[in-house]
Each structure stands twice: as structure tokens, then as C-alpha cells.
C-alpha atoms as a PDB file:
ATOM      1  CA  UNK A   1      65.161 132.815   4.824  1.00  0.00           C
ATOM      2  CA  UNK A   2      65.738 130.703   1.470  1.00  0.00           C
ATOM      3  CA  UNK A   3      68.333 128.144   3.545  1.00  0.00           C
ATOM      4  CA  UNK A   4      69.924 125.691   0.669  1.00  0.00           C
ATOM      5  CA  UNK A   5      70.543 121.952   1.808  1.00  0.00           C
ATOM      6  CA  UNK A   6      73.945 120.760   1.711  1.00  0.00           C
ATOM      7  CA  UNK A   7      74.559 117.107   2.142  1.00  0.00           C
ATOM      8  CA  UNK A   8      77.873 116.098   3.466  1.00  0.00           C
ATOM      9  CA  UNK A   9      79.800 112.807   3.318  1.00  0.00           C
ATOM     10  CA  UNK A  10      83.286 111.228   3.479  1.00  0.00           C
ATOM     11  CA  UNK A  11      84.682 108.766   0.740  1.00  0.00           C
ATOM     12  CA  UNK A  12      87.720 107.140   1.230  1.00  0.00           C
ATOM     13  CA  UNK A  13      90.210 104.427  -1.162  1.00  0.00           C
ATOM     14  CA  UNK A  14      93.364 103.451  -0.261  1.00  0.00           C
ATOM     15  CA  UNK A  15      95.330 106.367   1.057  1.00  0.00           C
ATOM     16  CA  UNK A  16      92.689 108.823  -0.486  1.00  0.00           C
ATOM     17  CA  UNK A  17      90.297 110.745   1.285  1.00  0.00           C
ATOM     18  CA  UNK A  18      87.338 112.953  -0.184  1.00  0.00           C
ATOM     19  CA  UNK A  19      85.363 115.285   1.248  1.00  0.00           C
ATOM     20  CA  UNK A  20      82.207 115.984  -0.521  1.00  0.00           C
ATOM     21  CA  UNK A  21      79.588 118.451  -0.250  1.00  0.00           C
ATOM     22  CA  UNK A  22      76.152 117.858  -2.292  1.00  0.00           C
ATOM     23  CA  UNK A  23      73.654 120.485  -2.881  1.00  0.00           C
ATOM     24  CA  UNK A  24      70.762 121.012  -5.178  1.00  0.00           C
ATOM     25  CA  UNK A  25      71.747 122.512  -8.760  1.00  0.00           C
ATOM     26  CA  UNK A  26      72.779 121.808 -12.175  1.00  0.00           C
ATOM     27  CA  UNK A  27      75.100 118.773 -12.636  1.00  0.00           C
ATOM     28  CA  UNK A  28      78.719 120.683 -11.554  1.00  0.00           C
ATOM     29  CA  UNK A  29      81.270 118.596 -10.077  1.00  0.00           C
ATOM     30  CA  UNK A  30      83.772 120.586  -8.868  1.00  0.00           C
ATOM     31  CA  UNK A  31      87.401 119.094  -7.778  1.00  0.00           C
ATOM     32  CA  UNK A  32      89.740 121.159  -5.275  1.00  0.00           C
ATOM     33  CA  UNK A  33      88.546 123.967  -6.851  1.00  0.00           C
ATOM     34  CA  UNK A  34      88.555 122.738 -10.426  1.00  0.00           C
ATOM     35  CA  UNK A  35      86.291 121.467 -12.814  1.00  0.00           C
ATOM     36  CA  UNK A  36      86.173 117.409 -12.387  1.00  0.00           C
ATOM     37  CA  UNK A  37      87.145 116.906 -15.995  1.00  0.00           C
ATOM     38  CA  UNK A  38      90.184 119.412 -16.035  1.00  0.00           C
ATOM     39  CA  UNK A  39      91.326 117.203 -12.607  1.00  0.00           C
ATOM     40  CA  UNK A  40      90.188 114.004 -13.739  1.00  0.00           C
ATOM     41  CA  UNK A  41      92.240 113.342 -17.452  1.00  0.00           C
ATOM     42  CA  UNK A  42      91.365 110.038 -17.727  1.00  0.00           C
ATOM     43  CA  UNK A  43      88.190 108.936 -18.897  1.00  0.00           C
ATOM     44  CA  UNK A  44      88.093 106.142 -17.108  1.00  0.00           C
ATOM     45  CA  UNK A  45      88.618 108.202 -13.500  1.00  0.00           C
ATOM     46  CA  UNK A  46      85.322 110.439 -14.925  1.00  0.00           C
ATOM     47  CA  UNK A  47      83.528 107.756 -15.735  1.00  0.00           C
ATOM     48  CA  UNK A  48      83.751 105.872 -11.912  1.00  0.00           C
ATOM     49  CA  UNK A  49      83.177 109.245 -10.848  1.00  0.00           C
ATOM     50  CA  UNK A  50      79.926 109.960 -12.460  1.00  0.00           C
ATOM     51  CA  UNK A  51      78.459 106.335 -11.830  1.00  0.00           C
ATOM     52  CA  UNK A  52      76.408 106.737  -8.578  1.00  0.00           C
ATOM     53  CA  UNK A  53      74.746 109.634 -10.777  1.00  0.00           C
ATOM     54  CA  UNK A  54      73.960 107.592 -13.622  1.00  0.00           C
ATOM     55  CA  UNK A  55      72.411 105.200 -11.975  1.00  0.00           C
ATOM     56  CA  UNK A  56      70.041 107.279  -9.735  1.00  0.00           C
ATOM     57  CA  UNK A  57      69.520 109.564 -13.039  1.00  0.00           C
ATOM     58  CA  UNK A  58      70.441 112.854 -10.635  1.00  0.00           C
ATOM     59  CA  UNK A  59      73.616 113.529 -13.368  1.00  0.00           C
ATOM     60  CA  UNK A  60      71.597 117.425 -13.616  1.00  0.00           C
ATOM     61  CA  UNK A  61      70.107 117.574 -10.274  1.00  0.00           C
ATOM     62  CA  UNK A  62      73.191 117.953  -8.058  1.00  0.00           C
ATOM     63  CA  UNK A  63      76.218 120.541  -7.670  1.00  0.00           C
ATOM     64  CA  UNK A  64      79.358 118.671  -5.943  1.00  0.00           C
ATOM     65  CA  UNK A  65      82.117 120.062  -4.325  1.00  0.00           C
ATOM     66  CA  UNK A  66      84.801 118.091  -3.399  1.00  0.00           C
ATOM     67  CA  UNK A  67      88.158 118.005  -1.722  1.00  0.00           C
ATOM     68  CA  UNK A  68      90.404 115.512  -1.943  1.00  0.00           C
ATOM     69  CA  UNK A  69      93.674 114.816  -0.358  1.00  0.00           C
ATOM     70  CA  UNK A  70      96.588 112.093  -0.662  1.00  0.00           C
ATOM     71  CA  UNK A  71      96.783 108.806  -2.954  1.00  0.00           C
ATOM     72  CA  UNK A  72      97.355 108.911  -6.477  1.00  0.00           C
ATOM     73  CA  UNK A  73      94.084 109.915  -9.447  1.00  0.00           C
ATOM     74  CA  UNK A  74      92.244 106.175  -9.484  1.00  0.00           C
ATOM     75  CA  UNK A  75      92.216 106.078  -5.603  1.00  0.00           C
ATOM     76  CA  UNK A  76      90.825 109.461  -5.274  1.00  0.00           C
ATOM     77  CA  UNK A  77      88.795 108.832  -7.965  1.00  0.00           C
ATOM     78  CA  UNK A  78      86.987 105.837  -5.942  1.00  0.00           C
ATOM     79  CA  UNK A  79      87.543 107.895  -2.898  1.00  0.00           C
ATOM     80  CA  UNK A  80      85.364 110.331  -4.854  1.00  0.00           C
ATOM     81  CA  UNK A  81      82.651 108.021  -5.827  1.00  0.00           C
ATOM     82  CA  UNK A  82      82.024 106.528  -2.494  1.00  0.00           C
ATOM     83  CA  UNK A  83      81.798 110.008  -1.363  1.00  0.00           C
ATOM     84  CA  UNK A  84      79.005 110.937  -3.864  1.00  0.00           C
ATOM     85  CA  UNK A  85      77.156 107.563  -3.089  1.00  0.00           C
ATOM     86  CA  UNK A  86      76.775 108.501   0.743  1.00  0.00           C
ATOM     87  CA  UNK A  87      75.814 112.140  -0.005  1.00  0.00           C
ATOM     88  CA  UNK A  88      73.007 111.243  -2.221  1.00  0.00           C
ATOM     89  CA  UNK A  89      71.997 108.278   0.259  1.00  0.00           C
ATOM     90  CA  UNK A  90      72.138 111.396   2.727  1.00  0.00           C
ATOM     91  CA  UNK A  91      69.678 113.229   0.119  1.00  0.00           C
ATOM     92  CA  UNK A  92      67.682 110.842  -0.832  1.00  0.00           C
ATOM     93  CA  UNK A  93      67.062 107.753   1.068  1.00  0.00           C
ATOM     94  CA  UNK A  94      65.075 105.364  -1.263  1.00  0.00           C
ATOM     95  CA  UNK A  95      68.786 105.042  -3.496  1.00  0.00           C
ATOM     96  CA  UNK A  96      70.772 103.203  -0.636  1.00  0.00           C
ATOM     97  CA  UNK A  97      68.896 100.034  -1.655  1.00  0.00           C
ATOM     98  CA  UNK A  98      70.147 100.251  -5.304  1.00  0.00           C
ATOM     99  CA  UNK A  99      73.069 102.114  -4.552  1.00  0.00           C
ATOM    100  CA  UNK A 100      74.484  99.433  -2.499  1.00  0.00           C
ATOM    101  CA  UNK A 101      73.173  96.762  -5.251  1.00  0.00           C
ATOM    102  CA  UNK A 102      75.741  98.105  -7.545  1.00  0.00           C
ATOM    103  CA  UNK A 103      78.549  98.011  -5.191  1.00  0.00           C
ATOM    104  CA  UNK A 104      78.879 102.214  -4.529  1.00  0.00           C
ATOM    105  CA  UNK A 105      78.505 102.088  -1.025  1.00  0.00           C
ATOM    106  CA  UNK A 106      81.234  99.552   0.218  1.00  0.00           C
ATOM    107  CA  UNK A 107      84.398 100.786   0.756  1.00  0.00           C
ATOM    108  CA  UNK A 108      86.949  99.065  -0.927  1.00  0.00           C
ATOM    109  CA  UNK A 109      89.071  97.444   1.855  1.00  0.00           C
ATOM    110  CA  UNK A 110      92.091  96.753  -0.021  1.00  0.00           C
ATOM    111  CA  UNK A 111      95.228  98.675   0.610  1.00  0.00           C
ATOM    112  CA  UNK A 112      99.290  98.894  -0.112  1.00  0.00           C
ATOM    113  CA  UNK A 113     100.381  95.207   2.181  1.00  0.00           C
ATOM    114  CA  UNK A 114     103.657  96.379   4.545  1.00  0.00           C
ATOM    115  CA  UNK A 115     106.839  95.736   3.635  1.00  0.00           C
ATOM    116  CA  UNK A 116     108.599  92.798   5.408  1.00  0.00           C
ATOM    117  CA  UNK A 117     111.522  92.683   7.536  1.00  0.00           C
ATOM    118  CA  UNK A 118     114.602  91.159   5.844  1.00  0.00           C
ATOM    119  CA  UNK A 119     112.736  91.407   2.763  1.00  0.00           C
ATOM    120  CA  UNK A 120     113.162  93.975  -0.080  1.00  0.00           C
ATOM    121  CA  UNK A 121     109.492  94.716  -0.199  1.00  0.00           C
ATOM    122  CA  UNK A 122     105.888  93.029   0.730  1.00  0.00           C
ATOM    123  CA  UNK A 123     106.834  89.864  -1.545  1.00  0.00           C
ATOM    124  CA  UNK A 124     109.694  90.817  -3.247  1.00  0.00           C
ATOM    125  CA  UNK A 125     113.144  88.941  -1.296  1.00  0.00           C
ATOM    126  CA  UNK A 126     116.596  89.829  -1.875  1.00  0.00           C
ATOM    127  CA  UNK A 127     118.681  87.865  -4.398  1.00  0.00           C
ATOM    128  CA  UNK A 128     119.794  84.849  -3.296  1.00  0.00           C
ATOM    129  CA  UNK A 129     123.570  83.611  -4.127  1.00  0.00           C
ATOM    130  CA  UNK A 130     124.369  79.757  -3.702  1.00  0.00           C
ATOM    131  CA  UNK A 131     128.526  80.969  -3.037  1.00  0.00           C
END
């Protein structure tokens, strides 16, 4: 039988998680069903997106399908990337080396801080009145 690889892997940013599946092909990143640069608008999101490609020049090499839940765009967007990195370390070993160089296989740690008790947010007090 002519089995196809899939790599798996699991990105996460903030309150984003994505789900990504990696398999040889032609360079098609697909989003929930949707073309990454009809879910993506910003060019900024498609850029951080596209970066652990770039650098391991695999841009044409790799279909991706990914599904991505919660957060807003830029999380999933890193949620995304993360995601990628870990599928092609998955694929091809010999990038984790350069891939974590760059910074694309940390996860970013930082996150929404609680809101206080007696407080009107995380930092943000209520108004104080002298009388």
C-alpha cells in the first residue's frame, strides 16, 4: 500500500490551541478548513505563521492542516507556528537544533495575569475619593 506520513503536533499561545497535521505536498496551509491567508488578514499573523518554513526552506515541501480553537488571531497565530515547528521537528529531526536557535520551539509562557480581589482588574484599582 502507498501509506502517506502525517506528522502531528500541538501548538499552543495564550488561550489558543492548534492542532496541526503535516504531510508531504505542495506548500498548502490550510486553517479550519480555509485557506491560511483568507483566515489570517493580517500580514503580520501570515508572516509568524510561515517562519519555521522559511527558515528550514520546506515553504513547497509540506501540506498543513490545522485546527485551531479559542484566543483571539495573533495568539492562534503563534499557537500556529509553534505547532508547525514541532511537526517538522517530528519530520525531520536535524531542524530542532536551528529551529530552537530562532526561538520556534519555546512556548511562549506569558498569559492574561488574574484579576485581583477588591481591585477593578489585574492592576487597575478603583478610584479613590479623599471625602
Amino acid at each position: 500500500m502507498n501509506e502517506v506520513t502525517k506528522y502531528t503536533a500541538l501548538g499552543r499561545r495564550k488561550e489558543s490551541v492548534a492542532r496541526v497535521w503535516l504531510s508531504p505536498g505542495k506548500g498548502e496551509i490550510t486553517v479550519n478548513t480555509r485557506p491560511y491567508e483568507k483566515y489570517f488578514l493580517r500580514e503580520t499573523d501570515r508572516i509568524i505563521v510561515t517562519q519555521p518554513l522559511q527558515i528550514t526552506n520546506n515553504a513547497n515541501k509540506y501540506d498543513i492542516t490545522a485546527n485551531i480553537n479559542g484566543g483571539g488571531l495573533t495568539g492562534q497565530a503563534g499557537a500556529l507556528r509553534l505547532g508547525i515547528a514541532r511537526a517538522l521537528v517530528s519530520a525531520e529531526p536535524q531542524f530542532k537544533d536551528l529551529l530552537r536557535k530562532e526561538g520556534y520551539m519555546t512556548r511562549d509562557p506569558r498569559a492574561k495575569e488574574r484579576k485581583k480581589y477588591g481591585q477593578k482588574g489585574a492592576r487597575k484599582r478603583f478610584q479613590w475619593t479623599k471625602r
